[in-house]
N, C-alpha and C. Protein backbone atom coordinates (compact mmCIF):
# COMPACT_ATOMS: atom_id res chain seq x y z
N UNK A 1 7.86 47.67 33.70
CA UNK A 1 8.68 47.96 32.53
C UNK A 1 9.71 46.86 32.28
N UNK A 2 10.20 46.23 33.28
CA UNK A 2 10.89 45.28 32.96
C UNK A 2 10.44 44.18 32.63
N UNK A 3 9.53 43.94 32.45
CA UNK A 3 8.73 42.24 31.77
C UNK A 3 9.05 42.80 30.36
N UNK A 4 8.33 44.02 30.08
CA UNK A 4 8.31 44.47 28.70
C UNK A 4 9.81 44.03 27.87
N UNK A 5 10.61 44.47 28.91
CA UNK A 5 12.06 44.60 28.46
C UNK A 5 13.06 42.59 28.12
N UNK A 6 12.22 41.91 29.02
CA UNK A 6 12.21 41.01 28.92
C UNK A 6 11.63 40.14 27.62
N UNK A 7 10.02 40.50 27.68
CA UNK A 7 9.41 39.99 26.12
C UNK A 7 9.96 40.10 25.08
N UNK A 8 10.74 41.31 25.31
CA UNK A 8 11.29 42.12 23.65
C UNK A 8 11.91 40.88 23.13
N UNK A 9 13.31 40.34 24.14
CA UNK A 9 14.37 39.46 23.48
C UNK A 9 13.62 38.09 23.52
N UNK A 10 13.04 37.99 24.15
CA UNK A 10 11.84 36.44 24.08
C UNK A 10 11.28 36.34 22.54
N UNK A 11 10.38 37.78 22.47
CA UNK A 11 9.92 37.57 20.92
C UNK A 11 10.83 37.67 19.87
N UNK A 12 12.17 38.38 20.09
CA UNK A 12 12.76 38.66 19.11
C UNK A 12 13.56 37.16 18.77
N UNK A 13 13.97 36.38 19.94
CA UNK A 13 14.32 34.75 19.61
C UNK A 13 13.40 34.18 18.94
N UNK A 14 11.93 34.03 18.82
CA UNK A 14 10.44 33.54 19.08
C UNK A 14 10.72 33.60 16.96
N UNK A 15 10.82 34.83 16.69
CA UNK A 15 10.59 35.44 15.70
C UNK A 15 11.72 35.13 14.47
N UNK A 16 13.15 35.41 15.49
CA UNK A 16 13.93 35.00 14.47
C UNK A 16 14.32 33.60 13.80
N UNK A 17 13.67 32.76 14.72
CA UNK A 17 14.11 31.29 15.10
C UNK A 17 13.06 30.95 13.46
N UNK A 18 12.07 31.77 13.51
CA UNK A 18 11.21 31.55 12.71
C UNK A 18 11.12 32.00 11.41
N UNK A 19 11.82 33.27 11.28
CA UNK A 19 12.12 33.41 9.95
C UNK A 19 13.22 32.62 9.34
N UNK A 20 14.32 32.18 10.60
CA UNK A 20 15.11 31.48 10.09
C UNK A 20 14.54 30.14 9.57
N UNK A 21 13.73 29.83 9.92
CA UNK A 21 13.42 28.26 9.49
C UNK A 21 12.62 28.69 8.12
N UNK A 22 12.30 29.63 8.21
CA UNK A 22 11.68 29.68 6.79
C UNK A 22 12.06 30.34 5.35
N UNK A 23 13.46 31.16 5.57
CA UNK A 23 14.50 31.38 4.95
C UNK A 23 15.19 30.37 4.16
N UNK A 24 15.43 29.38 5.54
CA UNK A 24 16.44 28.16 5.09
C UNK A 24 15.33 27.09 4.37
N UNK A 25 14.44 27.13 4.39
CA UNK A 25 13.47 26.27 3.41
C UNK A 25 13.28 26.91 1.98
N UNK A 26 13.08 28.12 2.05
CA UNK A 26 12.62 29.30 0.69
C UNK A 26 14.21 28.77 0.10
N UNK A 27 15.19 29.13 0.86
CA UNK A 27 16.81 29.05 0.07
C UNK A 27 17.51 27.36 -0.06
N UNK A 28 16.54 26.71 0.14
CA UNK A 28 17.41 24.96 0.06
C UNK A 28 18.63 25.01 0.75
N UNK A 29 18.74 25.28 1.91
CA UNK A 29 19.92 24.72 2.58
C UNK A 29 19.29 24.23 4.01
N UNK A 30 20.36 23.91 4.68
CA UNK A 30 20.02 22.89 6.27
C UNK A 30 19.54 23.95 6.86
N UNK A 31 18.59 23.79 7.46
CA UNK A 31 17.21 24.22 8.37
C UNK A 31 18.00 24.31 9.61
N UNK A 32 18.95 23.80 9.88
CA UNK A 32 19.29 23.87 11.67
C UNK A 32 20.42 25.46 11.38
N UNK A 33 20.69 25.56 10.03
CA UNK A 33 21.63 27.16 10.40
C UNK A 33 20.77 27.93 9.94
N UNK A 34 19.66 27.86 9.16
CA UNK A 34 18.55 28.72 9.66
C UNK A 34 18.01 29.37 10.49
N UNK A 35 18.07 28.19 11.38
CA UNK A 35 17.24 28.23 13.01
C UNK A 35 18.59 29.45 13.89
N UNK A 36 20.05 28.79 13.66
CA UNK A 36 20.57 29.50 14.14
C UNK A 36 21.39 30.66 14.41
N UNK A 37 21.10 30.90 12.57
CA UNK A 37 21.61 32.30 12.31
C UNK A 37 20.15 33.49 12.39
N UNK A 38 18.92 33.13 12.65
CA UNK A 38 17.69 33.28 12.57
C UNK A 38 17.79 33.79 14.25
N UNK A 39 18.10 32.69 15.21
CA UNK A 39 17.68 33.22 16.64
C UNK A 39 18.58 34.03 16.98
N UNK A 40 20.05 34.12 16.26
CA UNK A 40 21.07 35.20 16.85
C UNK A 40 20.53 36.75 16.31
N UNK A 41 20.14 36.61 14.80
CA UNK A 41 19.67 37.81 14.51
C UNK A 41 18.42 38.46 15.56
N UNK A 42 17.36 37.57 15.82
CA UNK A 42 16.11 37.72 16.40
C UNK A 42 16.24 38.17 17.80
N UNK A 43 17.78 37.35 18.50
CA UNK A 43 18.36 37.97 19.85
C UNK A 43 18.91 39.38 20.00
N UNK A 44 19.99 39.54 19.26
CA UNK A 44 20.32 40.77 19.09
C UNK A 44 19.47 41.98 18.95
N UNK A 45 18.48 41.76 17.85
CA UNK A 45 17.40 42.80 17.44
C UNK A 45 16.76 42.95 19.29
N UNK A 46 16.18 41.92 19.88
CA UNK A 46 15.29 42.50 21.00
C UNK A 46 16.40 42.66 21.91
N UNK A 47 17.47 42.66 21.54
CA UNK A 47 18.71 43.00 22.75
C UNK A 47 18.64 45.02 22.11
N UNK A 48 18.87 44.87 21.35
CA UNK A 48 18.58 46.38 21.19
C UNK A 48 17.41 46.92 21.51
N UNK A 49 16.43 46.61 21.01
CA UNK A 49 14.95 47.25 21.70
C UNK A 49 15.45 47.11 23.04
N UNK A 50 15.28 46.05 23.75
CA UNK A 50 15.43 46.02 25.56
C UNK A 50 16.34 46.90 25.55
N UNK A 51 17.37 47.19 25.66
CA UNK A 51 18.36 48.56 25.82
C UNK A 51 18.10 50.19 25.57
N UNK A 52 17.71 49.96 24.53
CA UNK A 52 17.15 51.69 24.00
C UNK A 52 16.14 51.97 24.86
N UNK A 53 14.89 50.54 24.74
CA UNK A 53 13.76 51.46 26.40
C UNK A 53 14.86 51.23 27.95
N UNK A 54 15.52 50.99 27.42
CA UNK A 54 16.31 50.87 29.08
C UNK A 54 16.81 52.55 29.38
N UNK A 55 17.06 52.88 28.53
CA UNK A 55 17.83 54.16 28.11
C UNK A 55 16.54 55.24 28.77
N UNK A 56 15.53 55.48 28.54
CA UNK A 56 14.49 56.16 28.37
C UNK A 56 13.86 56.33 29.51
């Protein structure tokens, strides 16, 4: 259970890093605060999943 709990915030960086880069291209601005308002969102999100199954 704990790898699981691990992947969550892996993919959720993996993921956000990635919408961010593609946000900040769709919206014309610099690609690097894309990337990094993108991996904080994408962290947080699998910081919550990993916690709630922590809970369970």
């Amino acid at each position: 259970m704990n790898e699981w709990r691990e992947s969550a915030v892996g993919l959720g960086l993996i993921f956000g890093t990635a919408a961010g880069m593609l946000i900040s291209l769709l919206f014309d601005f610099t690609v690097a605060y894309g990337i990094v308002v993108g991996s904080i969102i994408g962290y947080l999100i699998g910081l919550i999943i990993s916690i709630s199954a922590m809970k369970r």
